[in-house]
N, C-alpha and C. Protein backbone atom coordinates (compact mmCIF):
# COMPACT_ATOMS: atom_id res chain seq x y z
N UNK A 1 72.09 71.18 94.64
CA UNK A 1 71.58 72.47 95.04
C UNK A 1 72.47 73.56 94.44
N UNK A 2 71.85 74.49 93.99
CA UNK A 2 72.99 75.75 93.19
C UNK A 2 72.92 76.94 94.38
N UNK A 3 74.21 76.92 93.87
CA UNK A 3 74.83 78.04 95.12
C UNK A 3 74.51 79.47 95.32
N UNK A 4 74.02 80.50 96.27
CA UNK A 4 73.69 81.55 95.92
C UNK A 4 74.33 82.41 95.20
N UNK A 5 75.45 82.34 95.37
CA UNK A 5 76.92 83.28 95.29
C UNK A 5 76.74 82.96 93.22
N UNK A 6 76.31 82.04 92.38
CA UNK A 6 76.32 82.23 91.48
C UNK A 6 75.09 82.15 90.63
N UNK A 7 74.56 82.45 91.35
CA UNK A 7 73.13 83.85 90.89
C UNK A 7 73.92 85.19 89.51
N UNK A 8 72.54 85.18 89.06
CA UNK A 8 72.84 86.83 87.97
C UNK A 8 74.32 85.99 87.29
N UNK A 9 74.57 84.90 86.68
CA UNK A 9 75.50 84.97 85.63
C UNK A 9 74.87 84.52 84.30
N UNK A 10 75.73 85.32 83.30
CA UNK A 10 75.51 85.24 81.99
C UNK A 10 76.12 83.63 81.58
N UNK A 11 75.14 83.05 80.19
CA UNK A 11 75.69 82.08 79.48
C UNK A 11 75.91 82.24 78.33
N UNK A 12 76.22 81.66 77.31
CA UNK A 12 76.60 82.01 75.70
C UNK A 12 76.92 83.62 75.60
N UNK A 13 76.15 83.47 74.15
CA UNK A 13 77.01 84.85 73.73
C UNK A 13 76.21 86.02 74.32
N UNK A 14 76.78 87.04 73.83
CA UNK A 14 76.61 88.47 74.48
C UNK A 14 76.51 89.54 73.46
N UNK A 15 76.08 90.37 73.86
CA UNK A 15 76.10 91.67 73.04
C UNK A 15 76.66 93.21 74.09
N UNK A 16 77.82 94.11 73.63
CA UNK A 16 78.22 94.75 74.22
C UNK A 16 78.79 95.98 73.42
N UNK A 17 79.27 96.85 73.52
CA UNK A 17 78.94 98.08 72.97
C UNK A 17 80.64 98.00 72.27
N UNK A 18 80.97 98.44 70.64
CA UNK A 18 81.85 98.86 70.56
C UNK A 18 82.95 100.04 70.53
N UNK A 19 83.81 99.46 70.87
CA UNK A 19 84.55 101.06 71.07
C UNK A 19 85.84 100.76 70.05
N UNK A 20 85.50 101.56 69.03
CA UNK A 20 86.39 101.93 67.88
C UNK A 20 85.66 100.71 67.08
N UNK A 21 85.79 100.79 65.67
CA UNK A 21 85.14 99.94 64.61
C UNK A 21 85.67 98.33 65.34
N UNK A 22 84.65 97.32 64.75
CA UNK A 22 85.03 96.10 65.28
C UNK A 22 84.51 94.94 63.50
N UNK A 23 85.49 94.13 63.68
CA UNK A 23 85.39 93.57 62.24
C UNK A 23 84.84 91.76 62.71
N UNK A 24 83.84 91.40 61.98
CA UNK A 24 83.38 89.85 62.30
C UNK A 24 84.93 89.18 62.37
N UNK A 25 84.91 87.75 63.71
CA UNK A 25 86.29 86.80 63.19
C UNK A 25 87.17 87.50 64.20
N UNK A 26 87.29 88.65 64.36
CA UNK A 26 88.49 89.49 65.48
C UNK A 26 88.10 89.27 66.63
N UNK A 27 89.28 88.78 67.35
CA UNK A 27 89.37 88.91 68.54
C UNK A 27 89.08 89.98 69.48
N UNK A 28 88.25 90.37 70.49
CA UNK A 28 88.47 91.00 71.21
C UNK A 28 88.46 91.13 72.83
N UNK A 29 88.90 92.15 73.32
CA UNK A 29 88.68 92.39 74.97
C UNK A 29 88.16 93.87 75.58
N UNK A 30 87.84 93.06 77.07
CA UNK A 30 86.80 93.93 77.27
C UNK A 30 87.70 95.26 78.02
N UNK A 31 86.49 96.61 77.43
CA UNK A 31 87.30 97.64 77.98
C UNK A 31 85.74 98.10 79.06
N UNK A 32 86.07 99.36 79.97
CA UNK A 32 85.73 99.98 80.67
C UNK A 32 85.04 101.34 80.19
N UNK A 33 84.06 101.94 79.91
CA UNK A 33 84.35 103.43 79.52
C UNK A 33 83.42 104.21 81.22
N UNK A 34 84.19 105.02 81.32
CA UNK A 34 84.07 105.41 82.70
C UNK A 34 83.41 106.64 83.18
N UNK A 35 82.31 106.61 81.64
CA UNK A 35 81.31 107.31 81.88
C UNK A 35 79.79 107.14 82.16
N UNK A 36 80.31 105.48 81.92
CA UNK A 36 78.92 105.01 82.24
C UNK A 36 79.43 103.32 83.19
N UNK A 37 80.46 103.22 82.76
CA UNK A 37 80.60 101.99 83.79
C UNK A 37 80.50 100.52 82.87
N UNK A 38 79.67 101.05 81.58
CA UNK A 38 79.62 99.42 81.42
C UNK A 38 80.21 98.72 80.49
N UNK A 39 80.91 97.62 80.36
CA UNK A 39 80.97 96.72 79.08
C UNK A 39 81.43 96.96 78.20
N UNK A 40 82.54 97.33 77.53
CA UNK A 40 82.32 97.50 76.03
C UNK A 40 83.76 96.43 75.39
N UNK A 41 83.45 96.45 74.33
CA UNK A 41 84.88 95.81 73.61
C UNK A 41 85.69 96.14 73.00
N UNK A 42 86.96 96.34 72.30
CA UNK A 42 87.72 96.81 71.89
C UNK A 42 88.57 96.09 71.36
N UNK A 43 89.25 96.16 70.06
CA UNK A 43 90.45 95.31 69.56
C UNK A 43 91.76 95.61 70.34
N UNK A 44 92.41 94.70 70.63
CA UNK A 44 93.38 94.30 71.23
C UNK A 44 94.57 95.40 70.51
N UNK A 45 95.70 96.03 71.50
CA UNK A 45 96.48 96.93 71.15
C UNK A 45 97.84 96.28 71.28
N UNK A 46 97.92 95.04 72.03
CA UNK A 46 99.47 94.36 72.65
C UNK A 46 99.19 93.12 71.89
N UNK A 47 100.05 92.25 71.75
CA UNK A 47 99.91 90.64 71.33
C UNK A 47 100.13 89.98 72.81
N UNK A 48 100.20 90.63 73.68
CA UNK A 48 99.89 90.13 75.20
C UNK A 48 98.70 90.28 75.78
N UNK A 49 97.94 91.09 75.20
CA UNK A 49 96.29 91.38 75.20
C UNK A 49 95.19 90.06 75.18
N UNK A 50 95.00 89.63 77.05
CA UNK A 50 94.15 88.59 77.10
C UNK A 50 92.51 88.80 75.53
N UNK A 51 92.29 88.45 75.17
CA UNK A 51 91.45 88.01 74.49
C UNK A 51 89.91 87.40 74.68
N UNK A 52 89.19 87.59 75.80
CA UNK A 52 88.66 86.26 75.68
C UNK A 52 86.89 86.10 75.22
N UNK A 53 87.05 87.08 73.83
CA UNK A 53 85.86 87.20 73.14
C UNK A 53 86.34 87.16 71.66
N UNK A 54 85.56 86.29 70.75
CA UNK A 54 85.27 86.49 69.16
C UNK A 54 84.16 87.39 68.49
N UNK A 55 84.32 88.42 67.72
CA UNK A 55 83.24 89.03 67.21
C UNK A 55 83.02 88.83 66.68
N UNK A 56 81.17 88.64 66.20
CA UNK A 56 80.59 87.88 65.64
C UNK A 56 79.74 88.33 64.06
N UNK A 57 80.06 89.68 64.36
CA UNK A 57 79.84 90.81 63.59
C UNK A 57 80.89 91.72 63.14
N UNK A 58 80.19 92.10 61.91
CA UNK A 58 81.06 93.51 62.10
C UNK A 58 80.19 95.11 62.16
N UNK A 59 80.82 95.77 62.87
CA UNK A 59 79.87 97.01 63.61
C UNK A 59 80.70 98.70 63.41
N UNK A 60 80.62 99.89 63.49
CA UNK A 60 80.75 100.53 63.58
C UNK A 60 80.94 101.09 64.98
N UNK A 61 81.79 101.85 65.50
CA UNK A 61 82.33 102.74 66.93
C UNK A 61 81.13 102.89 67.59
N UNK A 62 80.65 102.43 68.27
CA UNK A 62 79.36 102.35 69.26
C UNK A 62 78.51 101.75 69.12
N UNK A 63 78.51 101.34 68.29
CA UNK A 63 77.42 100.10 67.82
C UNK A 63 77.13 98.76 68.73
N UNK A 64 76.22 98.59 68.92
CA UNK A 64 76.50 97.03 69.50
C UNK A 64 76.75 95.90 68.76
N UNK A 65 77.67 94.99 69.76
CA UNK A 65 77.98 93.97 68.93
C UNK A 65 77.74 92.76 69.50
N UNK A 66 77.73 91.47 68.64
CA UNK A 66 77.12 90.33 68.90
C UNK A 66 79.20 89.51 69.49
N UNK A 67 79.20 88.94 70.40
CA UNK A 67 80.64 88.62 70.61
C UNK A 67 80.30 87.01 71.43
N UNK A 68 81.10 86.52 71.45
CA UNK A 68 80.95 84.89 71.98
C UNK A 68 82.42 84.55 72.59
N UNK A 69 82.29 83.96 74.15
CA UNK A 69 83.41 83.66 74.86
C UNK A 69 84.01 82.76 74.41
N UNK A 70 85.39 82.71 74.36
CA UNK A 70 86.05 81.54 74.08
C UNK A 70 86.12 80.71 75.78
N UNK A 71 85.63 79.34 74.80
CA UNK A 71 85.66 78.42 75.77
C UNK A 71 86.20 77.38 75.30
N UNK A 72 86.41 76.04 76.42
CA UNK A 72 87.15 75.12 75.49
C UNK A 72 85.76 73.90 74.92
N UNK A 73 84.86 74.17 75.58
CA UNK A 73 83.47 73.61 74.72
C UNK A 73 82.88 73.79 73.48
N UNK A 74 83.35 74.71 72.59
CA UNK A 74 83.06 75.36 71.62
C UNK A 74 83.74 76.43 70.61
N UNK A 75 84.38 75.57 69.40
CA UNK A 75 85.30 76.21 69.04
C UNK A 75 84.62 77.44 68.15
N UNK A 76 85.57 78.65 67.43
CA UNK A 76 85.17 79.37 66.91
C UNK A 76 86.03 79.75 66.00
N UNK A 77 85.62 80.45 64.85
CA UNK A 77 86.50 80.74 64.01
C UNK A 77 86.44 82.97 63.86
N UNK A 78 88.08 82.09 63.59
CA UNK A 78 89.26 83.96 64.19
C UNK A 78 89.75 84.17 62.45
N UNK A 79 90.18 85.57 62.40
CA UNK A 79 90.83 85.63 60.89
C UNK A 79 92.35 85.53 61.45
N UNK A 80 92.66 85.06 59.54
CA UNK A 80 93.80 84.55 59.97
C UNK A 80 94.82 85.39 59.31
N UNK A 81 95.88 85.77 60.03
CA UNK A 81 97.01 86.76 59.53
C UNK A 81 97.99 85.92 59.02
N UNK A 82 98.09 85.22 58.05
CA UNK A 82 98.86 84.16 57.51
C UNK A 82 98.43 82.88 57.35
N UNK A 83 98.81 81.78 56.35
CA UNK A 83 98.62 80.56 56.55
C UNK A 83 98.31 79.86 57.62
N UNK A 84 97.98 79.51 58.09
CA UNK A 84 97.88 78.28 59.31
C UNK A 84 97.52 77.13 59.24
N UNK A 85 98.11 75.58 59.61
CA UNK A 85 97.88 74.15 59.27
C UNK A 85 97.32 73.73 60.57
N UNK A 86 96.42 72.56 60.69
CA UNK A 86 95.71 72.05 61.74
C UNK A 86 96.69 71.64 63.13
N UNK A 87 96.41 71.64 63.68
CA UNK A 87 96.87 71.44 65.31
C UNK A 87 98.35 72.15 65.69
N UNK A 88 98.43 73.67 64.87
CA UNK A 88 99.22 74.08 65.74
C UNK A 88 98.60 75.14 67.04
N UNK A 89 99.49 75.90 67.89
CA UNK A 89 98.79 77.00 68.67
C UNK A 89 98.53 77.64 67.93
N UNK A 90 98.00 79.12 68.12
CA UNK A 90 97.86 80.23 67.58
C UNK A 90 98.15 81.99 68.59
N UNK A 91 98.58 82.38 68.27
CA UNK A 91 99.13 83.56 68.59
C UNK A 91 98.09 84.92 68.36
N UNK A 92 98.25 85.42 69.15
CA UNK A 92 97.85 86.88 68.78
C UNK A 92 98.60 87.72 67.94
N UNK A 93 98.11 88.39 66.86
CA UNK A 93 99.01 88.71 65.46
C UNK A 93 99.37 90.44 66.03
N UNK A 94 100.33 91.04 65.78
CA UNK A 94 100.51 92.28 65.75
C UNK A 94 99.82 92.87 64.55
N UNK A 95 98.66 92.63 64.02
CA UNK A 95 97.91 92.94 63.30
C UNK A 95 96.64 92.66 64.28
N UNK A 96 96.08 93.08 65.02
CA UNK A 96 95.36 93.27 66.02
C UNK A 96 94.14 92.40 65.94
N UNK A 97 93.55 91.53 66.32
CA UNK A 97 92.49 90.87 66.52
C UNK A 97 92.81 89.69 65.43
N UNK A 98 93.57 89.03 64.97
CA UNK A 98 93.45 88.33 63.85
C UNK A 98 94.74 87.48 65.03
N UNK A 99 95.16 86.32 63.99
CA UNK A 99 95.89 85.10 64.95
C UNK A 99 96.95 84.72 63.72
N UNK A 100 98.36 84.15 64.11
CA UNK A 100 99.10 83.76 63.75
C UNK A 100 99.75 82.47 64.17
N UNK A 101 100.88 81.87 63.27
CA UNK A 101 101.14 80.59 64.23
C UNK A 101 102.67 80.80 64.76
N UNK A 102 102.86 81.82 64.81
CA UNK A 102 104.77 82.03 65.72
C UNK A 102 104.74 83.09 66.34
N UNK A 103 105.22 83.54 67.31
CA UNK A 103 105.64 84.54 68.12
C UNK A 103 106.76 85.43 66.96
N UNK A 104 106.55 86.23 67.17
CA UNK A 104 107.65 87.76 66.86
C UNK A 104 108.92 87.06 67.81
N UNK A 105 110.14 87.62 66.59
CA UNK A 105 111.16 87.23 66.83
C UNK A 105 111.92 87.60 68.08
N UNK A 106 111.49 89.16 68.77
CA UNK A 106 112.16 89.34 70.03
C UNK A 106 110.98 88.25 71.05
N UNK A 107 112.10 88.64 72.30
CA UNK A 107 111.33 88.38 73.77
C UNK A 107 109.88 89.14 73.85
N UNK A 108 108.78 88.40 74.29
CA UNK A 108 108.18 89.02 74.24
C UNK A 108 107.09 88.01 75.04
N UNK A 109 106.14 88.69 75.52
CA UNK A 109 104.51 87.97 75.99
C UNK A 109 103.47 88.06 75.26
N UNK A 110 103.27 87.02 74.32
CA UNK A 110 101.79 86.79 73.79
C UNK A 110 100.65 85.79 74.29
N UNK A 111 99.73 86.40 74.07
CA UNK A 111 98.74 85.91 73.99
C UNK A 111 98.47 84.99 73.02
N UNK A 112 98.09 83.12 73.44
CA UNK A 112 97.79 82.18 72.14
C UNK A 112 95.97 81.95 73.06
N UNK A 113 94.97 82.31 72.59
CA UNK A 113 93.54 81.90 72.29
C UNK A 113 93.75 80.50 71.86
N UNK A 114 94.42 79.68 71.52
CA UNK A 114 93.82 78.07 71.26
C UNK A 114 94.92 77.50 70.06
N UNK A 115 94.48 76.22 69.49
CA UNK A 115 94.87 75.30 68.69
C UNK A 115 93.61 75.38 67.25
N UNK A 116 94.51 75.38 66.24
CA UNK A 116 94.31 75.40 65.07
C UNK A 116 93.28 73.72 65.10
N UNK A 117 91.93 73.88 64.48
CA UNK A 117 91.65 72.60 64.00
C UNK A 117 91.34 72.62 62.68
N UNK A 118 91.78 73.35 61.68
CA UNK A 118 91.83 73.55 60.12
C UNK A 118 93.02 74.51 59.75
N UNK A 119 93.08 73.77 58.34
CA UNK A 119 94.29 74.56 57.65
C UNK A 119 93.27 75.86 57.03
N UNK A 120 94.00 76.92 57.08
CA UNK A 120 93.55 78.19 56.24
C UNK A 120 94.63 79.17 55.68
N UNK A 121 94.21 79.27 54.12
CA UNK A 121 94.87 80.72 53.69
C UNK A 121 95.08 81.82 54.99
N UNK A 122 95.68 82.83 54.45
CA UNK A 122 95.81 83.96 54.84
C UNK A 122 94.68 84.80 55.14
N UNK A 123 94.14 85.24 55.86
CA UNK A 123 92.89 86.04 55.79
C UNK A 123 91.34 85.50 55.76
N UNK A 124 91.63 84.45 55.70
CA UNK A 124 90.29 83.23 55.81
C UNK A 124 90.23 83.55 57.22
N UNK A 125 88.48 82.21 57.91
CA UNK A 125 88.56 82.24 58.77
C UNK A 125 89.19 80.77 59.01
N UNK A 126 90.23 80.68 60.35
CA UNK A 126 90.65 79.40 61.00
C UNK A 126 90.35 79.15 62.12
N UNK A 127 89.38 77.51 62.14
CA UNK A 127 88.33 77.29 63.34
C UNK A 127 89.36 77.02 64.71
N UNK A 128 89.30 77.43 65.39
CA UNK A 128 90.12 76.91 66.73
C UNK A 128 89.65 76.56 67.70
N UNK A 129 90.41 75.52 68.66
CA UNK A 129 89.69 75.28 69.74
C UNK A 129 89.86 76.08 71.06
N UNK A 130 89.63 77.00 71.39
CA UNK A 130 90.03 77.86 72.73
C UNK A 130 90.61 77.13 74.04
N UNK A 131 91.96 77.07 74.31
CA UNK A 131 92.51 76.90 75.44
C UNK A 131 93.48 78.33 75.69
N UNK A 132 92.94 79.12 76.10
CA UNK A 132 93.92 80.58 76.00
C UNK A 132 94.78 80.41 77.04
N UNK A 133 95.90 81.26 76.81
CA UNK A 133 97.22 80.78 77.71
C UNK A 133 98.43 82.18 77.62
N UNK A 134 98.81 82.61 78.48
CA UNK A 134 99.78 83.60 78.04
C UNK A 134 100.96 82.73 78.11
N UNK A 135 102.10 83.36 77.19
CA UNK A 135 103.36 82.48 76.72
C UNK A 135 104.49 83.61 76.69
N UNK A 136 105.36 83.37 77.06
CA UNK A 136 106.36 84.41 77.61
C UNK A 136 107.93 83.60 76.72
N UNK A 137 108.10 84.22 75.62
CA UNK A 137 109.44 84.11 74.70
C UNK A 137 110.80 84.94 75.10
């Protein structure tokens, strides 16, 4: 029997409004605009910046965009801010929406979205499997 309490939820992907340009492969999270209340996405400003959407497109500052949850059922592919080899983590890059495989040399809290399951150049896309996790250096 399904429960009332999870009524009205969304499955797969989504479409939601961008705020500031958004590039296919980038990571993003969801913001608020508080003139209307609803939804929108935005590239990540911290490398501690939960994550837990891939864009699927690329769109212009209000545009809608096509975005897909990271889950651990279904991997997706992120751009990559450097090399990356199969089964390491991946990091949130101080190059904003794109993924790396090391933390920045100070203390710090990042955000890792998942495990590498392909090697990729620099700037390619690298498929990952989403287990997101904050990590505190």
């Amino acid at each position: 029997m399904t429960s009332a309490k999870q009524t009205n939820t969304i499955e797969g992907d989504l479409v939601a409004t961008a705020s500031g340009a958004i590039t296919e492969g980038y990571l993003v999270k969801i913001t608020t605009d508080t003139s209307d209340n609803k939804m929108r996405v935005i590239l990540p400003t911290d490398v501690a910046d939960v994550t837990p959407f891939v864009a699927l497109e690329t769109v212009a500052d209000g545009a809608n965009v096509a975005i897909r949850p990271l889950s651990p059922n279904r991997s997706v592919r992120v751009v990559a801010d450097g090399a990356i080899v199969a089964g390491v983590p991946v990091y949130l890059s101080g190059t904003f929406g794109k993924v790396v495989t090391s933390t920045g040399a100070g203390s710090d809290t990042y955000w890792s979205p998942g495990i590498a399951e392909t090697d990729v150049a620099s700037g390619g896309l690298v498929l990952i499997r989403p287990v997101g996790r904050t990590v505190v250096v």
